[in-house]
N, C-alpha and C. Protein backbone atom coordinates (compact mmCIF):
# COMPACT_ATOMS: atom_id res chain seq x y z
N UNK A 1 -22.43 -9.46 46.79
CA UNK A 1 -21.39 -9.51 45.78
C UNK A 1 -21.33 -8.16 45.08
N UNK A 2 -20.08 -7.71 45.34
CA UNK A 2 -19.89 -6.46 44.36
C UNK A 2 -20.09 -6.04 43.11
N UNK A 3 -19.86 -7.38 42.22
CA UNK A 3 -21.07 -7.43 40.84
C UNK A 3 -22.10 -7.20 40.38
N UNK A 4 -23.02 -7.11 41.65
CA UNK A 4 -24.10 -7.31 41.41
C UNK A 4 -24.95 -6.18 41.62
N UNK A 5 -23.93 -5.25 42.25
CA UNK A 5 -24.64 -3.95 43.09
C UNK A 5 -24.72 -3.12 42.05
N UNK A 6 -25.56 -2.23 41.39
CA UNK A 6 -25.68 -1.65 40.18
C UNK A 6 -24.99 -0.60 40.34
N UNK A 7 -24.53 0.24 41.48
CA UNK A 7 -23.62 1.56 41.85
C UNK A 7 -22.39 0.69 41.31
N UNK A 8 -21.79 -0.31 41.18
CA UNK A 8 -20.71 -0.68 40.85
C UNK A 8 -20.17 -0.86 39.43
N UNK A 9 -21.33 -1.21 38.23
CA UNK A 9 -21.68 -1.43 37.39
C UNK A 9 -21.00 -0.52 36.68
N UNK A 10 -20.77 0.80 36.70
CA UNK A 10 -19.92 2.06 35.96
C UNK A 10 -18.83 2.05 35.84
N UNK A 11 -18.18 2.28 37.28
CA UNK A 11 -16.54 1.39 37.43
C UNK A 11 -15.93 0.03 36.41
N UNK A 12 -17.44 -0.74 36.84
CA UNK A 12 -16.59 -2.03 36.47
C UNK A 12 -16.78 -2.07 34.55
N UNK A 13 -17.87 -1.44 34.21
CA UNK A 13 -17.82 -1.14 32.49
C UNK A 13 -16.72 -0.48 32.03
N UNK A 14 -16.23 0.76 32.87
CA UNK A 14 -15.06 1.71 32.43
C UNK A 14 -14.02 1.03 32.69
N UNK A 15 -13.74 0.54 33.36
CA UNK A 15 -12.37 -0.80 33.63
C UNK A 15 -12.67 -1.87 32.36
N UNK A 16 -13.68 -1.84 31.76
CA UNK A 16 -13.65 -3.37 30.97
C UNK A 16 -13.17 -2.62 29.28
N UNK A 17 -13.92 -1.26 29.43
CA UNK A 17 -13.51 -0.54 27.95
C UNK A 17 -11.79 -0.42 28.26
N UNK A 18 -11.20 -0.13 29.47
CA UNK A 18 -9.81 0.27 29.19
C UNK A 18 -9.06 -1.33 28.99
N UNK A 19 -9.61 -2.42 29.78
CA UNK A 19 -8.97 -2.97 29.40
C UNK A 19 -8.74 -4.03 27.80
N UNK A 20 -10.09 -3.42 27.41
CA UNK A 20 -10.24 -4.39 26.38
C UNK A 20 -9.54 -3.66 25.30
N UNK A 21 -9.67 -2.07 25.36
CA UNK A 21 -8.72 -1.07 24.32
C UNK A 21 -7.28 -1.34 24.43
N UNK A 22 -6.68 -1.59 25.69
CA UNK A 22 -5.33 -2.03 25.59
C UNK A 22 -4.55 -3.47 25.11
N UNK A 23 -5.83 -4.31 25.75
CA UNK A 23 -5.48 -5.54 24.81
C UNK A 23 -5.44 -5.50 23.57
N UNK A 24 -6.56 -5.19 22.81
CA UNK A 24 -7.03 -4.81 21.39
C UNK A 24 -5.37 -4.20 20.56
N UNK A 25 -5.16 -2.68 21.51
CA UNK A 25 -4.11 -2.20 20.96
C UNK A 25 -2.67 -3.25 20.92
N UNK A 26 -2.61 -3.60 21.94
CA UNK A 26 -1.71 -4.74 22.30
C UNK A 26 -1.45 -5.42 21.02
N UNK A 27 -2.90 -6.42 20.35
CA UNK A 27 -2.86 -7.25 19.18
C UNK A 27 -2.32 -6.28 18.00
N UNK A 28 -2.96 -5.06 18.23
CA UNK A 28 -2.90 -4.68 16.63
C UNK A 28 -1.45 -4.09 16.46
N UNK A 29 -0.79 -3.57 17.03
CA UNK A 29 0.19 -2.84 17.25
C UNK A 29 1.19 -3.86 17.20
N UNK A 30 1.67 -4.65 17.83
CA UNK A 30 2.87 -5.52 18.64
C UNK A 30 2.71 -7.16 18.10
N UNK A 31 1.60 -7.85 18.56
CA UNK A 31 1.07 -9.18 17.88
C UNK A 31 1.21 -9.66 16.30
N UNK A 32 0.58 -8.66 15.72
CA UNK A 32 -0.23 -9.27 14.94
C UNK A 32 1.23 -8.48 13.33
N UNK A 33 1.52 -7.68 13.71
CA UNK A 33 2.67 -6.96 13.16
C UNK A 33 3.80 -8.02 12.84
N UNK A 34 4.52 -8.27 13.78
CA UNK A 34 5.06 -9.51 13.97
C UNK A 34 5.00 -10.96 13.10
N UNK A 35 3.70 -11.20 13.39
CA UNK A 35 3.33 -12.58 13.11
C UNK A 35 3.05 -12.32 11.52
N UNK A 36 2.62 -11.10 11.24
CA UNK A 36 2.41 -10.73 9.69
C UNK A 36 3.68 -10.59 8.93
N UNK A 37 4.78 -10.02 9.35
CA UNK A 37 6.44 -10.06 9.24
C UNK A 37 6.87 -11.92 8.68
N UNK A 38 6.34 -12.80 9.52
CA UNK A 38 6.77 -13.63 9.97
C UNK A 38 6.22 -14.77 8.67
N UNK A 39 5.24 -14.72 8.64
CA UNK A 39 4.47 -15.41 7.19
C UNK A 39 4.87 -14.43 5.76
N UNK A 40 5.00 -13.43 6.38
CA UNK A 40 5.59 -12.82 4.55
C UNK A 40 6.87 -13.31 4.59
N UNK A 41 7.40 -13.40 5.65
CA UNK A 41 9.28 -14.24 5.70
C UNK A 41 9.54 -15.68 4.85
N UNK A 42 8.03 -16.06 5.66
CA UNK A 42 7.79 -17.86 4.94
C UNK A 42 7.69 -17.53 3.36
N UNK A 43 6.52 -16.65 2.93
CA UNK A 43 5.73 -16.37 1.98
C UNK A 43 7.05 -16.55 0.72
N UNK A 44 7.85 -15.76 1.20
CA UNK A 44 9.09 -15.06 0.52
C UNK A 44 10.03 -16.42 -0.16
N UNK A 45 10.22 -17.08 0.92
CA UNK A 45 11.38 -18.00 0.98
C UNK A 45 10.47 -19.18 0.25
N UNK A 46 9.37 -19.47 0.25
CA UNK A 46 8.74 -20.90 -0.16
C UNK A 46 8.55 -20.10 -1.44
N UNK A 47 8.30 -19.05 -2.12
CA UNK A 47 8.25 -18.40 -3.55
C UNK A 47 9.55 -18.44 -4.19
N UNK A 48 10.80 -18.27 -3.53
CA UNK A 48 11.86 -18.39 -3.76
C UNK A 48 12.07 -19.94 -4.08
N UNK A 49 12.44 -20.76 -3.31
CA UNK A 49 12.07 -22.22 -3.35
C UNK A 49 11.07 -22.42 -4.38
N UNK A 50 10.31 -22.17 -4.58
CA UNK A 50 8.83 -22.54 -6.02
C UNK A 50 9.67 -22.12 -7.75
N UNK A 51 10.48 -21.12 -7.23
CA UNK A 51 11.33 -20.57 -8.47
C UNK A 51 12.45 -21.54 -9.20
N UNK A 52 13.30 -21.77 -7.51
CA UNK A 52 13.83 -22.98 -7.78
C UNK A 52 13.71 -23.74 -8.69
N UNK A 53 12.56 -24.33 -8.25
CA UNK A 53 12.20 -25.87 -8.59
C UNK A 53 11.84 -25.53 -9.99
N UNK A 54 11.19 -24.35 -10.59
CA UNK A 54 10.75 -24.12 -12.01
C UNK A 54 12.00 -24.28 -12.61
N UNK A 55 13.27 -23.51 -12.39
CA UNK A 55 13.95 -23.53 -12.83
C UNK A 55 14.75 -24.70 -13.12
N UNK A 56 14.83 -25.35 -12.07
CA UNK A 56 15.55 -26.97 -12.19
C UNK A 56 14.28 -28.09 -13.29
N UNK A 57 13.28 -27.79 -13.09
CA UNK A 57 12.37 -28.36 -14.03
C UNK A 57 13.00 -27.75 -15.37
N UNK A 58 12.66 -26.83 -15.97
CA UNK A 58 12.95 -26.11 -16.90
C UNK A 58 14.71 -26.58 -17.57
N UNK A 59 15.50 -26.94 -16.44
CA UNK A 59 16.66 -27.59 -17.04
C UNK A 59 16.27 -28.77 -16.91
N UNK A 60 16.03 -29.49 -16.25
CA UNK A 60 15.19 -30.68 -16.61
C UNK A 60 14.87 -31.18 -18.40
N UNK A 61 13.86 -29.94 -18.21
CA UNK A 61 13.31 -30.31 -20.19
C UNK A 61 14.47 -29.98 -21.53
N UNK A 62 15.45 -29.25 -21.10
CA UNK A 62 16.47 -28.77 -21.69
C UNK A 62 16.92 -29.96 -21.53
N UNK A 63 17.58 -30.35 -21.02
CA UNK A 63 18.24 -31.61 -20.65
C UNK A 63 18.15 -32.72 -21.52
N UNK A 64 16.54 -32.91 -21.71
CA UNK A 64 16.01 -33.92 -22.44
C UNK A 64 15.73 -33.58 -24.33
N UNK A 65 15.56 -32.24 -24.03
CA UNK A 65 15.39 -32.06 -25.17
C UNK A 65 17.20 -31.59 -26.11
N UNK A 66 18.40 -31.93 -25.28
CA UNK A 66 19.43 -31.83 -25.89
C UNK A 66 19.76 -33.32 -26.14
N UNK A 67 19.27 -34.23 -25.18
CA UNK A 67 18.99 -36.01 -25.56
C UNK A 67 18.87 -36.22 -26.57
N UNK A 68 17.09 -35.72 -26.93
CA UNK A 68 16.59 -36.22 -28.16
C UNK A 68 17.41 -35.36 -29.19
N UNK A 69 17.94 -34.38 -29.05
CA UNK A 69 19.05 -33.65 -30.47
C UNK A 69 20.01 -34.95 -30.47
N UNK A 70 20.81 -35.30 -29.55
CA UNK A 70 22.41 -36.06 -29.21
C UNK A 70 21.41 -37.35 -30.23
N UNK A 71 20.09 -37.80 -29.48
CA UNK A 71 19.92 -39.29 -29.99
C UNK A 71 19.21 -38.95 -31.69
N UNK A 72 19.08 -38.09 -32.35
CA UNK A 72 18.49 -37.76 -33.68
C UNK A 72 19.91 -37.76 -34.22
N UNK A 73 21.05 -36.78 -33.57
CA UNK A 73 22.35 -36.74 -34.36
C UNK A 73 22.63 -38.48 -34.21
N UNK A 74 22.71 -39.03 -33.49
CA UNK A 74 23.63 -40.67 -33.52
C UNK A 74 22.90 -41.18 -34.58
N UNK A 75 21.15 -40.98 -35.00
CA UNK A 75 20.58 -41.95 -35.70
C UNK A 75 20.86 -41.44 -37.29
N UNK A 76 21.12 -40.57 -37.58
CA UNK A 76 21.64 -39.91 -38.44
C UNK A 76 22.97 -40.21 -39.26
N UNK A 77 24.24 -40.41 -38.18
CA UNK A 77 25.03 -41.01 -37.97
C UNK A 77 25.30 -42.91 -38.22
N UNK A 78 24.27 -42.82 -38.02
CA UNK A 78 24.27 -44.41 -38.23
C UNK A 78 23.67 -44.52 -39.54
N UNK A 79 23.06 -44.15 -39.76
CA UNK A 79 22.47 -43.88 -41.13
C UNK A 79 23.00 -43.94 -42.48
N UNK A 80 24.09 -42.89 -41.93
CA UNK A 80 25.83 -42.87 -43.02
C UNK A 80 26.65 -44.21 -42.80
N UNK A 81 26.61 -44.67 -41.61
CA UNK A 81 27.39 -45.44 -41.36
C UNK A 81 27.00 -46.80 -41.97
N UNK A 82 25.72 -47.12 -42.61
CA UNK A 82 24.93 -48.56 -42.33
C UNK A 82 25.74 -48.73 -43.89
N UNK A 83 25.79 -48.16 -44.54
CA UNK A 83 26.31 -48.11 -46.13
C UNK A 83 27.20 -48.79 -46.04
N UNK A 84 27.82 -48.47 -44.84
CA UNK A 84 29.89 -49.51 -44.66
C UNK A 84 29.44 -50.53 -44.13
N UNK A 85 28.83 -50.47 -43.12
CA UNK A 85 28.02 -52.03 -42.27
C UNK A 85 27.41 -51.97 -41.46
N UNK A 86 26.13 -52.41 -41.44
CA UNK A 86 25.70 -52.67 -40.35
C UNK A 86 25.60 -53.25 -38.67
N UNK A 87 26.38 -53.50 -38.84
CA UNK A 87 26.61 -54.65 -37.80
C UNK A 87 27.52 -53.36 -36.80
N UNK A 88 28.83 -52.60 -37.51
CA UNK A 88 28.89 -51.52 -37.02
C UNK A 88 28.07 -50.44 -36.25
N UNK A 89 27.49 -50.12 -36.95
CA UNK A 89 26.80 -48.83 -36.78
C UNK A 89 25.68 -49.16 -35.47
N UNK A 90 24.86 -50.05 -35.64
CA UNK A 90 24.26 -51.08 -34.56
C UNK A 90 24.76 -50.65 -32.79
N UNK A 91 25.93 -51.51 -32.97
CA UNK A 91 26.85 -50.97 -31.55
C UNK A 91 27.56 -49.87 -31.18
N UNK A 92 27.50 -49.24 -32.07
CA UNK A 92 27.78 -47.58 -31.95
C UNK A 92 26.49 -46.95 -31.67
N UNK A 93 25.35 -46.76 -32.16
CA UNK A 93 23.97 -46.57 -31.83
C UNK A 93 24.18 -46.50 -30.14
N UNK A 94 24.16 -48.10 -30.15
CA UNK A 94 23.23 -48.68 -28.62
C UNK A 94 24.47 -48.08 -27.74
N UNK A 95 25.82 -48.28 -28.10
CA UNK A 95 26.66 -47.38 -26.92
C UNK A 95 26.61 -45.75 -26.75
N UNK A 96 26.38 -45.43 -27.35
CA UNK A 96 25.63 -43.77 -27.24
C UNK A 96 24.54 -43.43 -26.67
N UNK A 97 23.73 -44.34 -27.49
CA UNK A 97 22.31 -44.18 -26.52
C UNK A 97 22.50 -44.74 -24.69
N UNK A 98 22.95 -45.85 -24.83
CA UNK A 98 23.25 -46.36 -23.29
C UNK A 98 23.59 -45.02 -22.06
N UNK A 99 25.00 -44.55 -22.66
CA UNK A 99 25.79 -43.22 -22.15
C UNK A 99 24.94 -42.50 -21.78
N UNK A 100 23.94 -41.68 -22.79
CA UNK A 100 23.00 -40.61 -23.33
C UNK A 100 22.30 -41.27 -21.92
N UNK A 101 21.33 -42.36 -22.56
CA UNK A 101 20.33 -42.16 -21.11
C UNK A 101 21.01 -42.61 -19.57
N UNK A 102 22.04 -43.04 -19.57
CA UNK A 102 22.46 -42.82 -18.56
C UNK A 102 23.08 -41.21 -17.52
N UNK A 103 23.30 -40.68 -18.32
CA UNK A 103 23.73 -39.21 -18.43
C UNK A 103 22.67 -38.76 -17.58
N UNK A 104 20.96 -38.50 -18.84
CA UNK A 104 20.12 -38.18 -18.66
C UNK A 104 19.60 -38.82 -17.39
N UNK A 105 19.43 -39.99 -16.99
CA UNK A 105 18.97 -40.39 -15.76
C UNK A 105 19.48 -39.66 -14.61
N UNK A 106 20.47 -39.50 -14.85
CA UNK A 106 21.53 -38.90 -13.36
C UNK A 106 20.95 -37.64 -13.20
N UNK A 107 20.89 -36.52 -14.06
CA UNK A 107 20.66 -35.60 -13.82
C UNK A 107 18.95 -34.91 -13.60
N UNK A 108 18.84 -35.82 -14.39
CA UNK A 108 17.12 -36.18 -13.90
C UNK A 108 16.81 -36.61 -12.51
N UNK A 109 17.06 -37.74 -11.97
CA UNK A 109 17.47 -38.06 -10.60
C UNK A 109 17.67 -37.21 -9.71
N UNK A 110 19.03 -36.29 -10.17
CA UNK A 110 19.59 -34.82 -9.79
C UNK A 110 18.57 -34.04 -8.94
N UNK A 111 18.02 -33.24 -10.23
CA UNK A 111 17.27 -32.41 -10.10
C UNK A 111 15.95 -33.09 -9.28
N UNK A 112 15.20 -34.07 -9.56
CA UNK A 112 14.38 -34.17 -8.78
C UNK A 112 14.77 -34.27 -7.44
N UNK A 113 15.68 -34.91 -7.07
CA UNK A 113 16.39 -35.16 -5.64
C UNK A 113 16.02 -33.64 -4.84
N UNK A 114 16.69 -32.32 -6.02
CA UNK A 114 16.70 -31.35 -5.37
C UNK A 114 15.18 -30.52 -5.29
N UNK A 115 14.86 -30.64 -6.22
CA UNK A 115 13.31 -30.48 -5.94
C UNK A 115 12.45 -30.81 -5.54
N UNK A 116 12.74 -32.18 -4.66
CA UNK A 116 11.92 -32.93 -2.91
C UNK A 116 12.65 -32.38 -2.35
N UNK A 117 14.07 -32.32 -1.91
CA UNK A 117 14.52 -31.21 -1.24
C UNK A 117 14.22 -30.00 -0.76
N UNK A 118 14.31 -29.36 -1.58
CA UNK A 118 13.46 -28.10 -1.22
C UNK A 118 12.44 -27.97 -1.34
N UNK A 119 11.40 -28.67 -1.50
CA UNK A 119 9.89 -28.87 -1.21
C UNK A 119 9.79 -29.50 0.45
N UNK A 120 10.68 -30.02 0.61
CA UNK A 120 10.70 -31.06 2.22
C UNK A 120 11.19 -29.79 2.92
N UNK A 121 12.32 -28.95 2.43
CA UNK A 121 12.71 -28.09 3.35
C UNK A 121 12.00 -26.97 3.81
N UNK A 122 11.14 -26.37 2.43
CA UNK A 122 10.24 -25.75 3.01
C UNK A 122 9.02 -25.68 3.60
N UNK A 123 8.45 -27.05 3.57
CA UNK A 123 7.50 -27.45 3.96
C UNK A 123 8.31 -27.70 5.80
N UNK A 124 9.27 -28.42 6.03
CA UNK A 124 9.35 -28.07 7.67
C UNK A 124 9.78 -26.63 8.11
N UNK A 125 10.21 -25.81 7.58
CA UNK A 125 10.59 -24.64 7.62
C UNK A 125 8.66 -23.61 7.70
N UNK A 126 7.93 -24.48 7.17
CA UNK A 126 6.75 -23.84 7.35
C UNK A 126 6.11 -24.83 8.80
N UNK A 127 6.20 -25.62 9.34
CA UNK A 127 6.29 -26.15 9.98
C UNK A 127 6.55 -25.62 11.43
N UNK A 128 8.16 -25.38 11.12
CA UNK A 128 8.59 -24.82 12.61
C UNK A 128 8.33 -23.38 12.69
N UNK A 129 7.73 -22.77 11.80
CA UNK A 129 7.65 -21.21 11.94
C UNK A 129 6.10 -21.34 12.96
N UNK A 130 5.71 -22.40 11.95
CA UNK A 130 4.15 -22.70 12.85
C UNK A 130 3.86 -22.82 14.36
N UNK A 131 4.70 -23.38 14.80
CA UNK A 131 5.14 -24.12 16.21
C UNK A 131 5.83 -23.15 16.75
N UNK A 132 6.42 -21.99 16.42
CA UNK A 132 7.19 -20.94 17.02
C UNK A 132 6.00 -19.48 17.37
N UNK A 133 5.27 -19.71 16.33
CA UNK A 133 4.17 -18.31 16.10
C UNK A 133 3.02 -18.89 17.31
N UNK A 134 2.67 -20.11 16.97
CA UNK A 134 1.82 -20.45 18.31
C UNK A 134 2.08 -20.13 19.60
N UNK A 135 3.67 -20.84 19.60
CA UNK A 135 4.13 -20.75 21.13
C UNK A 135 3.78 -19.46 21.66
N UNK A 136 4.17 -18.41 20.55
CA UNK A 136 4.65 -16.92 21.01
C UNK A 136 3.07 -16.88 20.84
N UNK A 137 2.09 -17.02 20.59
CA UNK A 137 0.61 -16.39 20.26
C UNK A 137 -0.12 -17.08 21.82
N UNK A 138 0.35 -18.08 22.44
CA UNK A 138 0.09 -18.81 23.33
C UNK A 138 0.31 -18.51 24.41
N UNK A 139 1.97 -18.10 24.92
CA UNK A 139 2.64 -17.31 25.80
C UNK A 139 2.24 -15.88 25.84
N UNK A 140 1.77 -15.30 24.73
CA UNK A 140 1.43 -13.75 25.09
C UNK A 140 0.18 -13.80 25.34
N UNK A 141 -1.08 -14.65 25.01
CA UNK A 141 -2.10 -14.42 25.73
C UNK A 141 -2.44 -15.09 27.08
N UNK A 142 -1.80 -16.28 27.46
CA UNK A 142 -1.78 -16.68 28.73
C UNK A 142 -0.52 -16.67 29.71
N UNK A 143 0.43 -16.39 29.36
CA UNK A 143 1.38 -16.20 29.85
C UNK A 143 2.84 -17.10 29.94
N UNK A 144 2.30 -18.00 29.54
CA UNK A 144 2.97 -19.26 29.93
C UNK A 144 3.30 -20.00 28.74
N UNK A 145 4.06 -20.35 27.95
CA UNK A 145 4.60 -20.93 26.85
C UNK A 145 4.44 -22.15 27.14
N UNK A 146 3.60 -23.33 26.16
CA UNK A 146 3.67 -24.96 26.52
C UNK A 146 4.91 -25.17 26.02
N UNK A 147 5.48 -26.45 25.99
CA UNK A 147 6.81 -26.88 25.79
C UNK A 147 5.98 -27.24 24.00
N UNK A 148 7.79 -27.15 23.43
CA UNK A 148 7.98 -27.65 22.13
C UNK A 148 6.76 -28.85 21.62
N UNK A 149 7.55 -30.04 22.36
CA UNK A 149 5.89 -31.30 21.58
C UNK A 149 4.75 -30.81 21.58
N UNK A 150 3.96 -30.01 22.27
CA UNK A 150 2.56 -30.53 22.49
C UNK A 150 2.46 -29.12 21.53
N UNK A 151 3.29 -28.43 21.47
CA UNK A 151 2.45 -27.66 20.29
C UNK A 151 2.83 -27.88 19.23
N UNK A 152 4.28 -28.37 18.67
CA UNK A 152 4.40 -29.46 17.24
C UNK A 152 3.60 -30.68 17.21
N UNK A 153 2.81 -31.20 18.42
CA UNK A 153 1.37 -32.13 18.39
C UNK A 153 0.61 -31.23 17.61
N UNK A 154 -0.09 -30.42 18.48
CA UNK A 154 -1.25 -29.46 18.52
C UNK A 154 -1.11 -29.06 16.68
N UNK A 155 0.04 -28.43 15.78
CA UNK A 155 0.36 -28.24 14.56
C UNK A 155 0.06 -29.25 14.03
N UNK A 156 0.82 -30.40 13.97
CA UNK A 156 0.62 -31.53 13.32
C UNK A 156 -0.97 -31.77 13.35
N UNK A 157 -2.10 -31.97 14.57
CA UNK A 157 -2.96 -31.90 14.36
C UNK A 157 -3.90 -31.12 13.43
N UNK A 158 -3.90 -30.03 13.18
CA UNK A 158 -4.52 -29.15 12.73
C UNK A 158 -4.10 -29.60 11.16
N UNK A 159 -3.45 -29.88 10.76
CA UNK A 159 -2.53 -29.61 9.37
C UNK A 159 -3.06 -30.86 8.60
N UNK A 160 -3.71 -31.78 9.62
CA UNK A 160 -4.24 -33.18 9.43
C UNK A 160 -5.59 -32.90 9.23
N UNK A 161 -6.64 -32.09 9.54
CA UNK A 161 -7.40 -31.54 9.31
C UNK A 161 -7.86 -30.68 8.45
C-alpha cells in the first residue's frame, strides 16, 4: 500500500497542507462571509421587529393611560351631574365607560394581534434562514444539497434541544 511506504509520506503531507489551506481559505473567505452577512440580515430585521413591538406596547400604555384621563373626566362629570339626579348621571357614567373599554379592548387586541405577528413572523423568518444556511453549509461541504424537509426536520430538531 502506497500509504504506508515512508518515501511516500512527503508527497502525501504536502498534498494534505495544500489541501487543507485551500479548504480553510475556502471557509474563511467565501463561507463563512456569507453566512455572517446572513445572520446580521436576521440580526437587523428581528431588532427592527423588537422596536416595533416597543413601540406598539408603548401606544398600548398611552392608550390606557388616555382611558383612565376619559374615565377620571366622566367621573368628574358625574359628579356635577349627581346634584340634578342621580339616576341620570348613573347611565351616562356606565355608557361611557362601556364605549371607553370597549374602544380600549379593540385596540389592545390590535396591537397585541400585531405584536404575535411579528414575533411569529420573525421567528419563521429565523427559521427559514436556518434551513437555507444549512442547506448551503451542507451542499458546499459535501456536495449535494438534502431536500427542504429533512433539513427543516434536522432545524426543528436542534431548536428542541
Amino acid at each position: 500500500m502506497p500509504q504506508l511506504n515512508p518515501l511516500d509520506w512527503a508527497p502525501q503531507l504536502i498534498w494534505l497542507v495544500i489541501t487543507f489551506g485551500l479548504l480553510y481559505g475556502l471557509m474563511k473567505w467565501v463561507a463563512l462571509p456569507r453566512i455572517g452577512s446572513l445572520i446580521e440580515t436576521r440580526q437587523a430585521h428581528i431588532a427592527r421587529d423588537l422596536e416595533a413591538a416597543d413601540r406598539l406596547r408603548r401606544e398600548t400604555q398611552e392608550a390606557i393611560a388616555a382611558y383612565e384621563q376619559a374615565l377620571a373626566e366622566a367621573k368628574q362629570r358625574a359628579h356635577a351631574i349627581a346634584e340634578e339626579g342621580r339616576i341620570k348621571a348613573k347611565e351616562e357614567v356606565a355608557a361611557e365607560r362601556g364605549r371607553l373599554e370597549t374602544m380600549l379592548n379593540a385596540k389592545t387586541a390590535d396591537a397585541e394581534a400585531r405584536i404575535h405577528a411579528a414575533k411569529s413572523s420573525a421567528l419563521k423568518e429565523v427559521d427559514a434562514v436556518a434551513v437555507e444556511v444549512a442547506a448551503e453549509i451542507v451542499r458546499k461541504l459535501i456536495g449535494v444539497a438534502p431536500s427542504k424537509p429533512e433539513i427543516a426536520k434536522a432545524v426543528a430538531a436542534a431548536r428542541e434541544e
